[in-house]
C-alpha atoms as a PDB file:
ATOM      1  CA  UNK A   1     211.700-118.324 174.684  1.00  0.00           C
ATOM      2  CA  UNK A   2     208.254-116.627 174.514  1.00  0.00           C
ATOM      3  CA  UNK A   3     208.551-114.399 177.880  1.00  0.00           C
ATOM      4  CA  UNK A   4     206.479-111.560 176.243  1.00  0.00           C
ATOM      5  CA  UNK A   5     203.262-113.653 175.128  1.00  0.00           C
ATOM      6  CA  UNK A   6     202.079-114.349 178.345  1.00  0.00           C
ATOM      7  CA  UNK A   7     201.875-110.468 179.673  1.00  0.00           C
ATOM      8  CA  UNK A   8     200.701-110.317 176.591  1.00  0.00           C
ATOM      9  CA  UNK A   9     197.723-112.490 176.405  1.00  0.00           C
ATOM     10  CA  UNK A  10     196.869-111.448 179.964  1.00  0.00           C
ATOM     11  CA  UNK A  11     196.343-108.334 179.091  1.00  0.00           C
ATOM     12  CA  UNK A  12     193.851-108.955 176.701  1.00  0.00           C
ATOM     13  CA  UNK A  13     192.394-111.248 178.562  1.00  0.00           C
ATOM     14  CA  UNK A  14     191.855-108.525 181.181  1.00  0.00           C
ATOM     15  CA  UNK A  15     190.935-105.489 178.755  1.00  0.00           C
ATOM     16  CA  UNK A  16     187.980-108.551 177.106  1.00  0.00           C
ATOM     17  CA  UNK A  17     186.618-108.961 180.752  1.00  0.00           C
ATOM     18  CA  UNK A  18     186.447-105.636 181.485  1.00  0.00           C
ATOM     19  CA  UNK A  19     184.663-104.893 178.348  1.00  0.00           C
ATOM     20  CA  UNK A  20     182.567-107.908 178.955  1.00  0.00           C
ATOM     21  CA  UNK A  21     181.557-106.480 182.323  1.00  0.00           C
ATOM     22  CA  UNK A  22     180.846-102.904 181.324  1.00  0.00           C
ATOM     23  CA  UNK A  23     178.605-104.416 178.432  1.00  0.00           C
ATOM     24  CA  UNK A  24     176.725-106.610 180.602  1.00  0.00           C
ATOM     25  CA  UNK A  25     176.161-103.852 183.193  1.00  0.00           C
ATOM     26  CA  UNK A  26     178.462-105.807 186.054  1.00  0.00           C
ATOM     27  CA  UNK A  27     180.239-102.550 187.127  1.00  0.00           C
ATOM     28  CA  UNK A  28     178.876 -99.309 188.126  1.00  0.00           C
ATOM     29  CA  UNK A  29     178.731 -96.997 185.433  1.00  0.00           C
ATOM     30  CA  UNK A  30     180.541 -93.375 185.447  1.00  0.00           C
ATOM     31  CA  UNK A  31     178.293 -90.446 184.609  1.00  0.00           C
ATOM     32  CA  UNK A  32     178.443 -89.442 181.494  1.00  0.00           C
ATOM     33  CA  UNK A  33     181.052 -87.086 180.574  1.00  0.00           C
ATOM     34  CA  UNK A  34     180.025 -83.547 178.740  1.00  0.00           C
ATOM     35  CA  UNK A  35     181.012 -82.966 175.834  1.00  0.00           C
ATOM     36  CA  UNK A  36     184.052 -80.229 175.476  1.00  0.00           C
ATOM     37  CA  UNK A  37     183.264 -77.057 174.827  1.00  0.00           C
ATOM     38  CA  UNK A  38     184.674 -76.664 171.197  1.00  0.00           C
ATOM     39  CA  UNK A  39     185.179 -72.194 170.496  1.00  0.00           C
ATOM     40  CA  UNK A  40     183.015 -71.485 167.950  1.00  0.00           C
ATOM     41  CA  UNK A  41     185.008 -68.675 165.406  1.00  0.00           C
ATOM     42  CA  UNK A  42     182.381 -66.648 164.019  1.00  0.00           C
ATOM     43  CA  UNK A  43     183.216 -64.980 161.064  1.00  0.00           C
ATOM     44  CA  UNK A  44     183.818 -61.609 160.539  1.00  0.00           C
ATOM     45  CA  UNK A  45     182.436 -61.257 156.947  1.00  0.00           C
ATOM     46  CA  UNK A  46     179.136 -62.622 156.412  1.00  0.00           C
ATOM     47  CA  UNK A  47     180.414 -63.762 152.403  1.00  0.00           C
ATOM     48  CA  UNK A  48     183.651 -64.416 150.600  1.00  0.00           C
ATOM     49  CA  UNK A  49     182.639 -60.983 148.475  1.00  0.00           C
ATOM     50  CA  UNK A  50     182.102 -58.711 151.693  1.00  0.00           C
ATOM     51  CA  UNK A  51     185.493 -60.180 152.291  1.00  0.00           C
ATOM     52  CA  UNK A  52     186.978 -59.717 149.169  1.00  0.00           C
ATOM     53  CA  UNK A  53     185.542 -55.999 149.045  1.00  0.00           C
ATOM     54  CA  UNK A  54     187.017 -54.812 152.601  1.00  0.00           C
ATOM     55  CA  UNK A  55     190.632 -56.607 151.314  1.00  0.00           C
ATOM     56  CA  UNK A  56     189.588 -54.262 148.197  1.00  0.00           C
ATOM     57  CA  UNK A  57     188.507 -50.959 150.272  1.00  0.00           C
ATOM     58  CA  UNK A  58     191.838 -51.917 152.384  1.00  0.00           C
ATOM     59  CA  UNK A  59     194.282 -52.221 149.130  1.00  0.00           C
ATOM     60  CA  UNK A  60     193.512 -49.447 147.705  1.00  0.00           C
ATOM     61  CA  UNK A  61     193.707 -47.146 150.839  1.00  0.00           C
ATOM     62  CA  UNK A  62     196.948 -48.324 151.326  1.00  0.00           C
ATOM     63  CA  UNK A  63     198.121 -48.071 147.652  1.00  0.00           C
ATOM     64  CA  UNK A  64     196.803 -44.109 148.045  1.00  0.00           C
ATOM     65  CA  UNK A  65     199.248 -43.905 151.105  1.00  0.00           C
ATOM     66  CA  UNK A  66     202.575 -45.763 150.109  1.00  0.00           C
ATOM     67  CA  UNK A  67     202.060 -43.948 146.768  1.00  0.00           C
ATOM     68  CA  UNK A  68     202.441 -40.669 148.689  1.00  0.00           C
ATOM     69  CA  UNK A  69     204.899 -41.503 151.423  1.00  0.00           C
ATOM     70  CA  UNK A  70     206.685 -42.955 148.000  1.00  0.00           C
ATOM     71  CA  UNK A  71     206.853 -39.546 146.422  1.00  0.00           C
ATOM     72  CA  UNK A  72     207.470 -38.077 149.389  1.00  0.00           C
ATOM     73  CA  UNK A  73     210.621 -39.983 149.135  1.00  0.00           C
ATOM     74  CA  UNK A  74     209.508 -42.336 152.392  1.00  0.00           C
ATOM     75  CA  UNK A  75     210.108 -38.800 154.691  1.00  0.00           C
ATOM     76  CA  UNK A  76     206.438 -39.839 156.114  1.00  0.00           C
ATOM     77  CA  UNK A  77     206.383 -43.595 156.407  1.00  0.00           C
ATOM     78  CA  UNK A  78     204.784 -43.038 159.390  1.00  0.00           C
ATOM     79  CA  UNK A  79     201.481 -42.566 157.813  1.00  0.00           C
ATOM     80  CA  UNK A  80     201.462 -46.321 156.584  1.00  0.00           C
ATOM     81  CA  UNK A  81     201.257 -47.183 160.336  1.00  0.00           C
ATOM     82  CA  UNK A  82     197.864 -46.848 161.047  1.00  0.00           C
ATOM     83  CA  UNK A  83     196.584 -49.134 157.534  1.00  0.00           C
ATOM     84  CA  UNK A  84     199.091 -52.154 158.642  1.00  0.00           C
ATOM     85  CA  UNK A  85     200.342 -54.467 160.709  1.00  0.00           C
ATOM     86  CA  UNK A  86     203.556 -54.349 162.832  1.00  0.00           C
ATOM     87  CA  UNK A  87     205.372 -56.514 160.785  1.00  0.00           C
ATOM     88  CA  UNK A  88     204.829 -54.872 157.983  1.00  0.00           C
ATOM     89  CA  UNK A  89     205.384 -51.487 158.860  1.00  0.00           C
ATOM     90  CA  UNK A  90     208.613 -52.648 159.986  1.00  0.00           C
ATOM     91  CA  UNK A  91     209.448 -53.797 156.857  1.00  0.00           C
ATOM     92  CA  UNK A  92     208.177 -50.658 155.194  1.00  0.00           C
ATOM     93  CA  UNK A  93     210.007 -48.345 157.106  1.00  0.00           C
ATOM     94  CA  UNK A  94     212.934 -50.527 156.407  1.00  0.00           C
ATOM     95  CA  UNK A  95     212.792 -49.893 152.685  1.00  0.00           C
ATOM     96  CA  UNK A  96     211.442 -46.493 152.529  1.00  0.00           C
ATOM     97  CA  UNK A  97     214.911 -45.651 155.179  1.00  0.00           C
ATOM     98  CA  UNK A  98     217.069 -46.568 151.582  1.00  0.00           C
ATOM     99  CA  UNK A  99     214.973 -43.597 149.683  1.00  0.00           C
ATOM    100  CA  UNK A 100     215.599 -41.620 152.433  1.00  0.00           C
ATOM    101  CA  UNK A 101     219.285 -42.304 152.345  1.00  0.00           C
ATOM    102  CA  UNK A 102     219.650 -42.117 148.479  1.00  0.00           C
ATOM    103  CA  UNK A 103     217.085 -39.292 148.432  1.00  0.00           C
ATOM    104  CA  UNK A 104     215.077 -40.605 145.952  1.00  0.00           C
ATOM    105  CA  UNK A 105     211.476 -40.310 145.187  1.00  0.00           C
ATOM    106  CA  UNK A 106     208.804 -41.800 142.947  1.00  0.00           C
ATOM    107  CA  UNK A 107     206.472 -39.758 140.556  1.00  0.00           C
ATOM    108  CA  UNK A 108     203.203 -40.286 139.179  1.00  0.00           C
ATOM    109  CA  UNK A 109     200.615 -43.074 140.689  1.00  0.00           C
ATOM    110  CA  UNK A 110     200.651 -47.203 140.754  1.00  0.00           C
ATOM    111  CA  UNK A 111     197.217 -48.989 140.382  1.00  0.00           C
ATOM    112  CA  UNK A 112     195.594 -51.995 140.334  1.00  0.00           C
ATOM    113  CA  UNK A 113     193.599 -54.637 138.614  1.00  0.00           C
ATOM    114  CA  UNK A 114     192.252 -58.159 138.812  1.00  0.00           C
ATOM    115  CA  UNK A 115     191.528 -58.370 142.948  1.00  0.00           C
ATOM    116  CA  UNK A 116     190.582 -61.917 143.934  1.00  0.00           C
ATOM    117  CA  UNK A 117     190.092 -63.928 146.684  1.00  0.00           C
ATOM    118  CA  UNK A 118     192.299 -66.521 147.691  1.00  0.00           C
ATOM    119  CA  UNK A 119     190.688 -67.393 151.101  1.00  0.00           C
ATOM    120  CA  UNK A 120     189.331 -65.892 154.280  1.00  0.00           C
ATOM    121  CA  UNK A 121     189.380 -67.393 157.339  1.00  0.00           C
ATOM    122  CA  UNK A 122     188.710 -65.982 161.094  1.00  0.00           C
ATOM    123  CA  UNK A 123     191.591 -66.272 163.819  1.00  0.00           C
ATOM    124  CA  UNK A 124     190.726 -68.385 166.813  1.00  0.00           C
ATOM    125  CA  UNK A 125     191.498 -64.994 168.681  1.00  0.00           C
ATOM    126  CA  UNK A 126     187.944 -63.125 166.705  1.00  0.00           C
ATOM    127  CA  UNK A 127     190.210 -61.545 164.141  1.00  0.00           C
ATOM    128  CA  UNK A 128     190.080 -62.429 160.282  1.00  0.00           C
ATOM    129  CA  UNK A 129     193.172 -62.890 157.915  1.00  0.00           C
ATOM    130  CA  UNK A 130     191.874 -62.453 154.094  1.00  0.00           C
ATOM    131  CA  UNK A 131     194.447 -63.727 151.145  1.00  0.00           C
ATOM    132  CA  UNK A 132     194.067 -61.724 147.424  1.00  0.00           C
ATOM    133  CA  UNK A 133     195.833 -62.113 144.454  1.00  0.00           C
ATOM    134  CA  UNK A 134     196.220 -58.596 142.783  1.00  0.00           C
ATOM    135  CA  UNK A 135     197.718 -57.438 139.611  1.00  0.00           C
ATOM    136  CA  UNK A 136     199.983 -54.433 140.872  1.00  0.00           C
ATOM    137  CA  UNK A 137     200.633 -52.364 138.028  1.00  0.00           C
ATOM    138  CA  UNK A 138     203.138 -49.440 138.509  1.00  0.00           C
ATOM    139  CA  UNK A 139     203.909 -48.570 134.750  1.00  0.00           C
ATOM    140  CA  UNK A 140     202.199 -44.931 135.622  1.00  0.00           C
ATOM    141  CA  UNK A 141     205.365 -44.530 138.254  1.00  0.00           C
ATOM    142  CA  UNK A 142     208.812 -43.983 137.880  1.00  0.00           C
ATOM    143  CA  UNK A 143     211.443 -43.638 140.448  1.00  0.00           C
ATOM    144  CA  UNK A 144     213.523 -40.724 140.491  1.00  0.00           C
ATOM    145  CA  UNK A 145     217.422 -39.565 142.239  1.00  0.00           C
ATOM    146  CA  UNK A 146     218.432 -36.670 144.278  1.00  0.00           C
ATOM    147  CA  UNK A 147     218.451 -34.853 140.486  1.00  0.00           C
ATOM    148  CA  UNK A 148     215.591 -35.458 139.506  1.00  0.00           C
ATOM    149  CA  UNK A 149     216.884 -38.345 136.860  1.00  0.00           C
ATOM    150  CA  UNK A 150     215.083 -41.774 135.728  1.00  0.00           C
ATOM    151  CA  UNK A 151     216.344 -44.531 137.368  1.00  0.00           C
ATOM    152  CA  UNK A 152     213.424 -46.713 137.397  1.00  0.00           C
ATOM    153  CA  UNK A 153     214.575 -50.873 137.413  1.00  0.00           C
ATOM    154  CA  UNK A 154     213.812 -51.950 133.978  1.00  0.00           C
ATOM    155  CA  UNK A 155     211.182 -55.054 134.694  1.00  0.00           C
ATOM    156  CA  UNK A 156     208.121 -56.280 134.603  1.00  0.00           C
ATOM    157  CA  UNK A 157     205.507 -52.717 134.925  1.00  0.00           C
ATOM    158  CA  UNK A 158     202.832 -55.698 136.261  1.00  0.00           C
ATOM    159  CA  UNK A 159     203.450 -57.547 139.142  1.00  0.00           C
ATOM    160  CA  UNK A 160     201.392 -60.419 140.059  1.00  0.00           C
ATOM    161  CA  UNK A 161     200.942 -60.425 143.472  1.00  0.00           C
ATOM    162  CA  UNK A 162     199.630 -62.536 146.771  1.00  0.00           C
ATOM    163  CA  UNK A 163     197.952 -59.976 149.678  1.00  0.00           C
ATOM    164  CA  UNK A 164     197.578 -60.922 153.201  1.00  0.00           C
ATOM    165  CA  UNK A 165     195.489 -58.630 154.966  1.00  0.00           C
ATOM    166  CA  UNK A 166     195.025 -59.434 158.912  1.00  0.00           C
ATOM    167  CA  UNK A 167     192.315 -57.650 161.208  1.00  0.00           C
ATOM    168  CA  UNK A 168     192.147 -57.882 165.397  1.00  0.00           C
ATOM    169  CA  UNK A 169     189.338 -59.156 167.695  1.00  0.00           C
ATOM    170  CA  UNK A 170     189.139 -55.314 168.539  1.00  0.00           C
ATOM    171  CA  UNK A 171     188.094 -54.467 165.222  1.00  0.00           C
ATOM    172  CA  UNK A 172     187.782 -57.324 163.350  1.00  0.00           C
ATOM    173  CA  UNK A 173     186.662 -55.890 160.313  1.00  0.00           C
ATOM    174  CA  UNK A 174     189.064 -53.202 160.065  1.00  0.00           C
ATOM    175  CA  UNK A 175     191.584 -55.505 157.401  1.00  0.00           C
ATOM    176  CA  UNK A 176     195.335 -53.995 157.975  1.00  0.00           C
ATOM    177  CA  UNK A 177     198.075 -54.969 155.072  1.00  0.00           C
ATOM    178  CA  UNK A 178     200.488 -57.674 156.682  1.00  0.00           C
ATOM    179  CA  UNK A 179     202.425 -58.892 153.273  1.00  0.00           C
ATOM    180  CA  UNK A 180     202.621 -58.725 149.870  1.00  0.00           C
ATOM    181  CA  UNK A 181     204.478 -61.261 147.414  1.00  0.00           C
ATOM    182  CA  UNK A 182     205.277 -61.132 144.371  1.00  0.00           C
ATOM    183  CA  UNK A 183     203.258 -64.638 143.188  1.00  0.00           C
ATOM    184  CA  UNK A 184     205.373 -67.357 142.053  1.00  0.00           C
ATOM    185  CA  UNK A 185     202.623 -69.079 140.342  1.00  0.00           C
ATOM    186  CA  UNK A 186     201.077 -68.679 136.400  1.00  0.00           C
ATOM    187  CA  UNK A 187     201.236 -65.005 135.833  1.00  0.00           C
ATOM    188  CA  UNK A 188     197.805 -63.588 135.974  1.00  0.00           C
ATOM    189  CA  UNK A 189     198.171 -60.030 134.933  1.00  0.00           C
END
Protein backbone atom coordinates (compact mmCIF):
# COMPACT_ATOMS: atom_id res chain seq x y z
CA UNK A 1 0.00 0.00 0.00
CA UNK A 2 1.71 3.29 -1.02
CA UNK A 3 -0.77 5.84 0.92
CA UNK A 4 2.19 8.25 1.64
CA UNK A 5 3.56 8.73 -2.08
CA UNK A 6 0.80 10.49 -3.32
CA UNK A 7 0.81 13.50 -0.52
CA UNK A 8 4.00 13.08 -1.25
CA UNK A 9 4.44 13.75 -4.85
CA UNK A 10 1.79 16.47 -4.56
CA UNK A 11 3.66 18.30 -2.60
CA UNK A 12 6.40 18.62 -4.77
CA UNK A 13 4.48 19.05 -7.41
CA UNK A 14 3.08 22.14 -5.67
CA UNK A 15 6.46 23.54 -4.06
CA UNK A 16 7.95 23.05 -8.34
CA UNK A 17 4.94 25.29 -9.48
CA UNK A 18 5.31 27.69 -7.08
CA UNK A 19 8.92 28.02 -7.78
CA UNK A 20 8.12 27.92 -11.41
CA UNK A 21 5.80 30.89 -10.94
CA UNK A 22 7.98 33.07 -8.75
CA UNK A 23 10.83 32.48 -11.43
CA UNK A 24 8.79 33.38 -14.27
CA UNK A 25 7.44 36.51 -12.53
CA UNK A 26 3.57 34.99 -12.40
CA UNK A 27 3.02 36.16 -8.77
CA UNK A 28 3.49 39.44 -7.22
CA UNK A 29 6.65 39.76 -5.64
CA UNK A 30 7.16 40.68 -1.73
CA UNK A 31 9.47 43.60 -1.04
CA UNK A 32 12.54 42.77 -0.26
CA UNK A 33 13.28 41.99 3.21
CA UNK A 34 16.30 44.01 5.14
CA UNK A 35 18.80 42.45 6.17
CA UNK A 36 19.00 41.84 10.23
CA UNK A 37 20.77 43.98 12.06
CA UNK A 38 23.74 41.71 13.21
CA UNK A 39 25.55 43.72 16.88
CA UNK A 40 28.72 44.54 15.92
CA UNK A 41 31.25 43.76 19.29
CA UNK A 42 33.91 46.17 19.04
CA UNK A 43 36.82 45.33 20.78
CA UNK A 44 38.11 46.70 23.69
CA UNK A 45 41.88 46.32 22.96
CA UNK A 46 42.97 47.55 19.74
CA UNK A 47 45.87 44.29 19.65
CA UNK A 48 46.32 40.92 21.27
CA UNK A 49 49.57 42.75 23.12
CA UNK A 50 47.49 45.83 24.54
CA UNK A 51 45.48 42.89 25.70
CA UNK A 52 47.99 40.83 26.96
CA UNK A 53 49.64 43.96 28.79
CA UNK A 54 46.33 45.17 30.73
CA UNK A 55 45.86 41.08 31.75
CA UNK A 56 49.69 41.86 32.75
CA UNK A 57 49.12 45.44 34.55
CA UNK A 58 45.91 43.49 36.09
CA UNK A 59 48.02 40.26 37.41
CA UNK A 60 50.36 41.83 38.95
CA UNK A 61 48.15 44.39 40.87
CA UNK A 62 46.37 41.68 42.14
CA UNK A 63 49.41 39.47 43.03
CA UNK A 64 50.63 42.89 45.13
CA UNK A 65 47.17 42.63 46.97
CA UNK A 66 46.51 38.83 47.76
CA UNK A 67 50.23 38.84 48.71
CA UNK A 68 49.34 41.34 51.46
CA UNK A 69 45.87 40.33 52.52
CA UNK A 70 47.99 36.79 52.54
CA UNK A 71 50.38 38.03 55.17
CA UNK A 72 47.94 39.74 56.74
CA UNK A 73 46.64 36.34 57.40
CA UNK A 74 43.34 37.09 54.97
CA UNK A 75 42.12 39.76 58.06
CA UNK A 76 41.65 42.26 54.88
CA UNK A 77 40.29 40.19 52.04
CA UNK A 78 38.24 42.88 51.46
CA UNK A 79 40.82 44.75 49.59
CA UNK A 80 40.82 42.01 46.74
CA UNK A 81 37.24 43.24 46.04
CA UNK A 82 37.73 46.06 44.06
CA UNK A 83 40.62 44.09 41.43
CA UNK A 84 37.96 41.05 40.85
CA UNK A 85 35.02 39.70 39.99
CA UNK A 86 32.15 38.48 42.25
CA UNK A 87 32.81 35.08 41.79
CA UNK A 88 36.00 35.23 42.60
CA UNK A 89 36.04 37.23 45.52
CA UNK A 90 33.69 34.82 46.82
CA UNK A 91 35.92 32.23 46.44
CA UNK A 92 38.75 34.26 47.92
CA UNK A 93 37.14 35.19 50.90
CA UNK A 94 36.24 31.60 51.19
CA UNK A 95 39.84 30.49 51.49
CA UNK A 96 41.39 33.36 53.14
CA UNK A 97 38.19 32.62 56.13
CA UNK A 98 40.51 29.07 56.79
CA UNK A 99 43.75 31.46 57.59
CA UNK A 100 41.66 33.37 59.54
CA UNK A 101 40.41 30.40 61.47
CA UNK A 102 43.85 28.62 61.77
CA UNK A 103 45.51 32.03 62.18
CA UNK A 104 47.98 31.58 59.82
CA UNK A 105 49.86 33.89 57.64
CA UNK A 106 52.26 33.88 54.70
CA UNK A 107 55.74 35.67 54.63
CA UNK A 108 57.83 37.01 52.04
CA UNK A 109 56.43 37.77 48.27
CA UNK A 110 55.14 35.32 45.21
CA UNK A 111 55.99 36.45 41.59
CA UNK A 112 55.64 35.76 38.26
CA UNK A 113 57.03 34.83 34.92
CA UNK A 114 56.22 33.74 31.40
CA UNK A 115 52.63 35.87 30.85
CA UNK A 116 50.98 34.83 27.59
CA UNK A 117 48.04 35.14 25.82
CA UNK A 118 45.69 32.52 25.36
CA UNK A 119 42.84 34.56 23.71
CA UNK A 120 40.82 37.73 24.00
CA UNK A 121 37.59 38.10 22.98
CA UNK A 122 34.82 40.99 23.67
CA UNK A 123 31.38 40.01 25.42
CA UNK A 124 28.31 40.62 23.33
CA UNK A 125 27.39 42.89 26.42
CA UNK A 126 30.82 45.59 25.42
CA UNK A 127 32.91 43.89 28.05
CA UNK A 128 36.18 41.82 27.22
CA UNK A 129 37.25 38.42 28.87
CA UNK A 130 41.23 37.95 28.26
CA UNK A 131 42.74 34.18 28.95
CA UNK A 132 46.81 34.05 30.12
CA UNK A 133 48.85 31.35 30.93
CA UNK A 134 51.28 32.46 33.79
CA UNK A 135 54.04 30.77 35.58
CA UNK A 136 53.09 31.54 39.35
CA UNK A 137 56.08 31.12 41.27
CA UNK A 138 55.75 31.34 45.13
CA UNK A 139 59.17 29.73 46.21
CA UNK A 140 59.98 33.43 47.83
CA UNK A 141 56.75 32.62 50.28
CA UNK A 142 56.20 30.43 52.96
CA UNK A 143 53.17 29.92 55.02
CA UNK A 144 53.36 30.25 58.58
CA UNK A 145 50.93 29.01 62.07
CA UNK A 146 49.64 30.90 64.95
CA UNK A 147 53.60 30.36 66.24
CA UNK A 148 55.18 31.54 63.87
CA UNK A 149 56.33 27.82 62.51
CA UNK A 150 56.89 26.53 58.73
CA UNK A 151 54.20 24.73 57.53
CA UNK A 152 54.42 25.45 53.96
CA UNK A 153 52.82 22.20 51.61
CA UNK A 154 55.85 20.63 50.23
CA UNK A 155 55.08 20.89 46.18
CA UNK A 156 55.74 22.22 43.23
CA UNK A 157 57.30 26.25 44.17
CA UNK A 158 56.02 26.88 40.20
CA UNK A 159 52.68 26.59 39.28
CA UNK A 160 51.63 26.68 35.79
CA UNK A 161 48.67 28.44 35.56
CA UNK A 162 45.46 29.48 33.18
CA UNK A 163 44.10 33.38 34.05
CA UNK A 164 40.75 34.58 33.17
CA UNK A 165 40.47 38.11 33.54
CA UNK A 166 36.80 39.63 32.71
CA UNK A 167 36.08 43.52 32.30
CA UNK A 168 32.27 45.27 32.11
CA UNK A 169 30.67 47.42 29.34
CA UNK A 170 31.11 50.19 32.10
CA UNK A 171 34.68 50.00 31.97
CA UNK A 172 35.62 47.72 29.59
CA UNK A 173 39.14 48.05 29.85
CA UNK A 174 39.42 47.89 33.45
CA UNK A 175 40.38 43.67 33.34
CA UNK A 176 39.16 42.25 36.97
CA UNK A 177 40.67 38.56 37.99
CA UNK A 178 37.67 35.99 37.60
CA UNK A 179 39.80 32.49 37.90
CA UNK A 180 42.87 31.01 38.08
CA UNK A 181 43.78 27.20 37.36
CA UNK A 182 46.33 25.43 37.92
CA UNK A 183 46.98 24.23 33.93
CA UNK A 184 46.55 20.69 33.27
CA UNK A 185 48.43 20.82 30.13
CA UNK A 186 52.59 20.44 29.32
CA UNK A 187 54.14 22.27 32.16
CA UNK A 188 55.48 25.52 30.95
CA UNK A 189 57.37 26.94 33.84
Amino acid sequence: MRTGTVPLVTGVVAVGIAVAMTASGCTKQPPPLAPDPTPTVRPVFASDAEALAAAEKAYAAYLRVNDQVARDGGRNVQLLKPIETPRQFAYDSKSFGNFLSSHSHVSGHSKYHKFALQQADSTADGGEVVKVYVCLDVSGTRVLNSRNQDVTPVGDEKLPLKVTFRSTSEAPSRLLLDGSDVWSGTDFC
